[in-house]
Protein backbone atom coordinates (compact mmCIF):
# COMPACT_ATOMS: atom_id res chain seq x y z
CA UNK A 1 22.81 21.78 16.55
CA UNK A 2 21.33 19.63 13.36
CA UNK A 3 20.41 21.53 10.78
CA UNK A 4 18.19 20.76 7.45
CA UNK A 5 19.07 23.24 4.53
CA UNK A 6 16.22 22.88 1.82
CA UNK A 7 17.16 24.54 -1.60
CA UNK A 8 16.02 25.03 -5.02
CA UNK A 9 17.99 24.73 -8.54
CA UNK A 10 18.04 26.13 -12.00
CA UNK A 11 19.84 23.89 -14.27
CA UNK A 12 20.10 23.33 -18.13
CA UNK A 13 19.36 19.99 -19.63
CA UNK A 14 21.74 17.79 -22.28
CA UNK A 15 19.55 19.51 -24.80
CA UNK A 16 19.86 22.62 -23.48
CA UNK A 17 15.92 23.46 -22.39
CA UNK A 18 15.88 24.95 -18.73
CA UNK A 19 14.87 22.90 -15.33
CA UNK A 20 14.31 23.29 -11.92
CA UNK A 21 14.76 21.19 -8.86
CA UNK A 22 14.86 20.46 -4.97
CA UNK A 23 17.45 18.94 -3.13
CA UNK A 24 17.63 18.79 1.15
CA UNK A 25 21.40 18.69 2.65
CA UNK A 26 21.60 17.91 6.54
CA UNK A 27 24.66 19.36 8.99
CA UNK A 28 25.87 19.88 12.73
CA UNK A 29 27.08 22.91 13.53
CA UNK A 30 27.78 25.77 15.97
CA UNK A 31 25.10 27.80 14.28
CA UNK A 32 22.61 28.65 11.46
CA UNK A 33 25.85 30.96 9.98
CA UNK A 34 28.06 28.12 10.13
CA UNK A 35 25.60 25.71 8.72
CA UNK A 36 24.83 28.16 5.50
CA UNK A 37 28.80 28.30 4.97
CA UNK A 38 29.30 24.42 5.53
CA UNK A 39 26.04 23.92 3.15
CA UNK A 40 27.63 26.13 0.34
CA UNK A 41 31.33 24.60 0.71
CA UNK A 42 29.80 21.41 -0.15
CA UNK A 43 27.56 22.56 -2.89
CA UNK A 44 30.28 24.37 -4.47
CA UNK A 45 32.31 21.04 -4.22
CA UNK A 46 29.89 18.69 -5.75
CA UNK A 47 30.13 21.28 -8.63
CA UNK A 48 32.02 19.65 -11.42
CA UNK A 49 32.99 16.51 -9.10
CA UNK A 50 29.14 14.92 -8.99
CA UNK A 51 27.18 14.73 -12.71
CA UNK A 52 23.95 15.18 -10.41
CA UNK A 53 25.62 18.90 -10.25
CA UNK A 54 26.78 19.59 -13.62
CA UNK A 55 23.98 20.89 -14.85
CA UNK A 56 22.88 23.44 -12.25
CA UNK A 57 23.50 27.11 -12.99
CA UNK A 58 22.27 28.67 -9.47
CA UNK A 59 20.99 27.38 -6.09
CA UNK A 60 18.68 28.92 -3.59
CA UNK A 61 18.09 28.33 -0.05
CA UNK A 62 14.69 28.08 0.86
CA UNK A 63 15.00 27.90 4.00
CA UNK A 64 17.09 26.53 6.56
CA UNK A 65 15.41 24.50 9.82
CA UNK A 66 17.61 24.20 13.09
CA UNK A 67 16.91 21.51 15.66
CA UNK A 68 17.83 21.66 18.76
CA UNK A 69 17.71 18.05 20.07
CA UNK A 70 16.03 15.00 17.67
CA UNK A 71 12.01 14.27 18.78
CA UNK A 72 10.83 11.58 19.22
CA UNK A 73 7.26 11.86 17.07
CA UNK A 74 7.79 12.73 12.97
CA UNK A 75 8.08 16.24 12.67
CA UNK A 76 7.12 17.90 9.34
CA UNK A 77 10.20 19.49 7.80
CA UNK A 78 8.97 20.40 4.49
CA UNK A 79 5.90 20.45 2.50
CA UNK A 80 5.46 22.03 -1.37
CA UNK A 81 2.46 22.16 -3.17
CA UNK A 82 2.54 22.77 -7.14
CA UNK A 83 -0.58 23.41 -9.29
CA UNK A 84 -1.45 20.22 -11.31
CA UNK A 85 -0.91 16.82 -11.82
CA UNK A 86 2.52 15.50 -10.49
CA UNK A 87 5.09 16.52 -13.42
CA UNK A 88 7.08 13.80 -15.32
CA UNK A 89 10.40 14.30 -12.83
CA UNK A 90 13.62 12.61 -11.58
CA UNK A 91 14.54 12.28 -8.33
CA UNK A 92 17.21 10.39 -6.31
CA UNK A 93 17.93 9.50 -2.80
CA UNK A 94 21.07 10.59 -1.48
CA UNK A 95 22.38 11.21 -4.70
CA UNK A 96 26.62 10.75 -4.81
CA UNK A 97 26.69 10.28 -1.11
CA UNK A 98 29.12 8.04 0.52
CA UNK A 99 28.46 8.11 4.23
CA UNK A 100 28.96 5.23 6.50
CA UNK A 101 25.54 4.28 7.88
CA UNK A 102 23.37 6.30 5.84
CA UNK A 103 20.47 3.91 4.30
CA UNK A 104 17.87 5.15 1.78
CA UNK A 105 14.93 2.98 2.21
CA UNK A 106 11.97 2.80 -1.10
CA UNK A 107 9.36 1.38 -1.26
CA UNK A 108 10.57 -0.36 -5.11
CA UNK A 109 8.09 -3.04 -5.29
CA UNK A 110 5.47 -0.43 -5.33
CA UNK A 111 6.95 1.80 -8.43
CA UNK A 112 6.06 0.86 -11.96
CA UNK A 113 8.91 1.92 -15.18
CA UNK A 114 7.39 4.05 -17.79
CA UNK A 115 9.16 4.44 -20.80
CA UNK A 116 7.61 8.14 -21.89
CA UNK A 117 10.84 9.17 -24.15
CA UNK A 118 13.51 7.16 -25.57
CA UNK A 119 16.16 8.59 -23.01
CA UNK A 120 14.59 8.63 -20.02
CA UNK A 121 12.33 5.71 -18.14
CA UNK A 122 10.23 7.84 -14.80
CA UNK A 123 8.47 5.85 -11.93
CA UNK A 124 5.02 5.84 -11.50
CA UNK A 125 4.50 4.89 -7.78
CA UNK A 126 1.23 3.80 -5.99
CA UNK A 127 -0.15 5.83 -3.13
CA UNK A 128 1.50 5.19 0.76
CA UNK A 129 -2.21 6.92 2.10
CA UNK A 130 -4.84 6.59 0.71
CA UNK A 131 -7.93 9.90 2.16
């Protein structure tokens, strides 16, 4: 079975103010049980090997999505809704991962830097969908 593990992080900045983030792991396995061990074996890996890592204290699992064969229309797998505008945010695309074949695909051309603070430059992007 394929199985998509979504999970949420505490972490503490450089400066030492708190954050919180989203990440999405994917696995085969036997089973959901499996699948939870394999997902925290790696997380607990990537913990003082990958810098994206450093900086998290504790990790959740919100929930964890087995599927049985791939379909062949998109299929949802995750959708979060915060109160707000979008928050100033990083985010990466298979961040410290090494696997033959695997292709992250952006849409660059579209994304505009903003310099908001002298250490960090975020991404403004322009809508996919417009409604």
């Amino acid at each position: 079975m394929l199985y998509i593990g979504h999970f949420s992080f505490d972490e503490v900045n450089i400066t030492g103010l708190a954050r919180h983030g989203y990440f999405t792991m994917l696995t085969t396995a036997a089973d959901a049980e499996k699948a939870v061990e394999a997902f925290k074996n790696t997380i607990k890996r990537r913990k003082g090997k990958d810098q994206t890592f450093d900086a998290i204290a504790a990790v959740y699992i919100e929930d964890i999505i087995e599927i049985p064969t791939l379909p062949e229309e998109p299929v949802m797998t995750r959708l979060q809704s915060s109160a707000g505008e979008f928050p100033e945010s990083i985010s990466h695309s298979l961040p410290g991962e090494e696997q033959e074949g695997f292709k992250a695909y952006g849409f660059a051309i579209d994304v505009m830097q903003i310099k908001t603070q002298p250490v960090h430059d975020y991404k403004e992007m322009t809508p996919f969908i417009r409604f």
